[in-house]
C-alpha atoms as a PDB file:
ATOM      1  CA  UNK A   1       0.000   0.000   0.000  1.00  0.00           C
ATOM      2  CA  UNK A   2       2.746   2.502  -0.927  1.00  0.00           C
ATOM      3  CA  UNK A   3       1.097   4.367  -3.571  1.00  0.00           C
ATOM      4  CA  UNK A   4       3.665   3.641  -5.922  1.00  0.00           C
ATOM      5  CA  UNK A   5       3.879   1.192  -9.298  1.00  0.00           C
ATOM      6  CA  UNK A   6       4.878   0.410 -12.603  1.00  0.00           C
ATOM      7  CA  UNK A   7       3.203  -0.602 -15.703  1.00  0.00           C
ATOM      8  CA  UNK A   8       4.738  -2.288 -18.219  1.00  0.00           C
ATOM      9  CA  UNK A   9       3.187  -2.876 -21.700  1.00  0.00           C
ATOM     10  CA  UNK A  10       0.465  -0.428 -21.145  1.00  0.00           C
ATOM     11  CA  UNK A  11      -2.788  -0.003 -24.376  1.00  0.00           C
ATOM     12  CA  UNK A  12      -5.397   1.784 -23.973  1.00  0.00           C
ATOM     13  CA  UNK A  13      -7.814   1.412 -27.111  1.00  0.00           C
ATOM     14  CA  UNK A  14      -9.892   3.808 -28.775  1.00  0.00           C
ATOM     15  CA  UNK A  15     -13.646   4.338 -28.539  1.00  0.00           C
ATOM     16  CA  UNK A  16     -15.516   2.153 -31.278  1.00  0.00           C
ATOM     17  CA  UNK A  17     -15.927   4.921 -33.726  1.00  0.00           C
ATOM     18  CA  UNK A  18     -12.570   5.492 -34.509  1.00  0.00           C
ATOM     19  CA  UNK A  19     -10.263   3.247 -37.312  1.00  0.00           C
ATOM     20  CA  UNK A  20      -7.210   3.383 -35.353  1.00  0.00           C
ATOM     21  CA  UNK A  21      -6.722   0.413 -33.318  1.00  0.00           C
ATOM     22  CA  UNK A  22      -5.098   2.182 -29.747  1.00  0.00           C
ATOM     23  CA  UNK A  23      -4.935   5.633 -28.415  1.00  0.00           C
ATOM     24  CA  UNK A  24      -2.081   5.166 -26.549  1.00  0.00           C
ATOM     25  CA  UNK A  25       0.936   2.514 -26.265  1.00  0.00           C
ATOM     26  CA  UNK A  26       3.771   2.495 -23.788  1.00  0.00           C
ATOM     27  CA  UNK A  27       6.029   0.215 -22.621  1.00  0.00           C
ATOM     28  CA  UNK A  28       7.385   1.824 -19.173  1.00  0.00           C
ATOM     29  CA  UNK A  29       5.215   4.189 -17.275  1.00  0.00           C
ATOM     30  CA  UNK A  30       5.257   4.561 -13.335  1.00  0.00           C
ATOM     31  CA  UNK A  31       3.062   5.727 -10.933  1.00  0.00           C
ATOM     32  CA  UNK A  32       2.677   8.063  -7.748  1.00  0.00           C
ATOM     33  CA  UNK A  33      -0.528   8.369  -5.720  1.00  0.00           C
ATOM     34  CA  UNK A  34      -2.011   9.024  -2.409  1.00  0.00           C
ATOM     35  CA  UNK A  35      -3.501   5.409  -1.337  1.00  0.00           C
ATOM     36  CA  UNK A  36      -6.065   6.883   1.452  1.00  0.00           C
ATOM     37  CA  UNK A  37      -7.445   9.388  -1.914  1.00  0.00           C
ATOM     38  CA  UNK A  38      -8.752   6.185  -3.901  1.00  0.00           C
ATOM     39  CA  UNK A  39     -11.694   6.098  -1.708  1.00  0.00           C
ATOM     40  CA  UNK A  40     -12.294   9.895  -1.963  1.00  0.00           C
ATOM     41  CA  UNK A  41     -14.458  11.559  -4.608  1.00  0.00           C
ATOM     42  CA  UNK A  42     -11.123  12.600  -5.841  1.00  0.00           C
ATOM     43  CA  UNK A  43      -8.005  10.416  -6.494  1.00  0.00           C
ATOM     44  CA  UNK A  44      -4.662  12.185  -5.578  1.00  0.00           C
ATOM     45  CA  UNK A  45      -1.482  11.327  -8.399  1.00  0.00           C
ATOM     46  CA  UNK A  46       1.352  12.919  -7.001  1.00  0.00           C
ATOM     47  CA  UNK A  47       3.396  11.807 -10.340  1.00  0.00           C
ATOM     48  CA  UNK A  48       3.048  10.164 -13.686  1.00  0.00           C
ATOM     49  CA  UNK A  49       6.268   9.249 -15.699  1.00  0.00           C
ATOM     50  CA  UNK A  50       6.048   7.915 -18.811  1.00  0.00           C
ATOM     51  CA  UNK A  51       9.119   6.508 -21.304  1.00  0.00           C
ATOM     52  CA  UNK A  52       9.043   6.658 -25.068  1.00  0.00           C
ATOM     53  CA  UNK A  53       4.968   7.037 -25.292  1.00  0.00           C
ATOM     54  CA  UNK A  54       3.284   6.381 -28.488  1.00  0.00           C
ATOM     55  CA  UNK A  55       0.289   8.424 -28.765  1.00  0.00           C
ATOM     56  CA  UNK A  56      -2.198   8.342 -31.887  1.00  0.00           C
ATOM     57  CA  UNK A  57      -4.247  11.108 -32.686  1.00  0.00           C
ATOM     58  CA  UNK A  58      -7.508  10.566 -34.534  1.00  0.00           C
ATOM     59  CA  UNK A  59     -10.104  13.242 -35.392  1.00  0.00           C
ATOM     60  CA  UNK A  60     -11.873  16.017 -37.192  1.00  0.00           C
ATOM     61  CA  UNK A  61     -14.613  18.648 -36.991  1.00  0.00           C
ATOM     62  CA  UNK A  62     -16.591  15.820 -35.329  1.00  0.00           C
ATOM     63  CA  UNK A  63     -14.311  15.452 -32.416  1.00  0.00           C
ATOM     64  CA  UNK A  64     -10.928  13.271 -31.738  1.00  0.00           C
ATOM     65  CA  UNK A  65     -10.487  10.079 -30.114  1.00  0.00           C
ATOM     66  CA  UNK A  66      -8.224  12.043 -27.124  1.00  0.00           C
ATOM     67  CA  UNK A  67     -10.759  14.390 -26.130  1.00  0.00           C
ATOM     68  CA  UNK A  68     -13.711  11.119 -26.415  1.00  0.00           C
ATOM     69  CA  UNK A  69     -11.531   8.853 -23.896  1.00  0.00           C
ATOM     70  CA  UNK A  70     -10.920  12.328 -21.819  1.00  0.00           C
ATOM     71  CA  UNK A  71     -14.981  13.218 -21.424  1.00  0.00           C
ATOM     72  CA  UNK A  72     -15.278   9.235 -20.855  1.00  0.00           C
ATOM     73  CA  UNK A  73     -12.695   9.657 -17.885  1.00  0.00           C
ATOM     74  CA  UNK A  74     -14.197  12.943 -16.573  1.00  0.00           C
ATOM     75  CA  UNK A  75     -17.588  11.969 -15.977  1.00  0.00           C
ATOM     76  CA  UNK A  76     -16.398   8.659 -13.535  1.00  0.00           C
ATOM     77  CA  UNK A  77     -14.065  10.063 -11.054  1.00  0.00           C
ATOM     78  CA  UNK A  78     -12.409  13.527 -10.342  1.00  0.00           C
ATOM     79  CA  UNK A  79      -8.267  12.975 -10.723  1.00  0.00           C
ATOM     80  CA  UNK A  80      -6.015  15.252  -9.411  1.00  0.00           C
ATOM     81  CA  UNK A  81      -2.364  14.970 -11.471  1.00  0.00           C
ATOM     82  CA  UNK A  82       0.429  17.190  -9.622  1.00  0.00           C
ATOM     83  CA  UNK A  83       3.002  16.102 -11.733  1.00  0.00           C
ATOM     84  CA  UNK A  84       3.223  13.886 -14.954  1.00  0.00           C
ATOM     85  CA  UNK A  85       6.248  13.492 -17.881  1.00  0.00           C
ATOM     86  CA  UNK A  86       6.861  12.041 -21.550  1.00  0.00           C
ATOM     87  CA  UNK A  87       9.650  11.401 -22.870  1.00  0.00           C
ATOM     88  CA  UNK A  88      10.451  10.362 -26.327  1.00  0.00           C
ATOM     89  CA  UNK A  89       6.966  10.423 -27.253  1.00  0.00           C
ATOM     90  CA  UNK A  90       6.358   9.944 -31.040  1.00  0.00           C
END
């Protein structure tokens, strides 16, 4: 229970309307939270850090898949993110 982690191998898909078939690939990311927060109405990252992220952008005057998977995540549960880094995204 020390709020901290790694994920290795990480995809997170797209919604079903979009071609593409991920968002978002990495292989390293780690993770910094405050434990206690995860029962809160707000979860607490101190830090994200995230190595050589590959992040694909799909979208028009419709909308994008980023902003889609970011209203998806805003209406569950309020995150607070203090600090997070890419690097050698492509």
């Amino acid at each position: 229970m020390s709020g901290t982690g790694k994920i290795k191998g990480l995809v997170l898909g797209n919604p079903a309307s979009y071609q593409t078939p991920h968002a978002f690939r990495v292989d390293d990311a780690s993770l910094a939270l405050t434990p206690s927060s995860i029962f809160s109405d707000k979860v607490i990252i101190k830090s994200i850090r995230v190595e050589s992220p590959n992040i694909y952008y799909e979208g028009g005057f419709g909308g994008d898949n980023l902003r889609t998977i970011m209203n998806n995540i805003s209406a569950s549960k309020k995150l607070q993110v203090d600090d997070l880094v890419m690097r050698g995204r492509k």
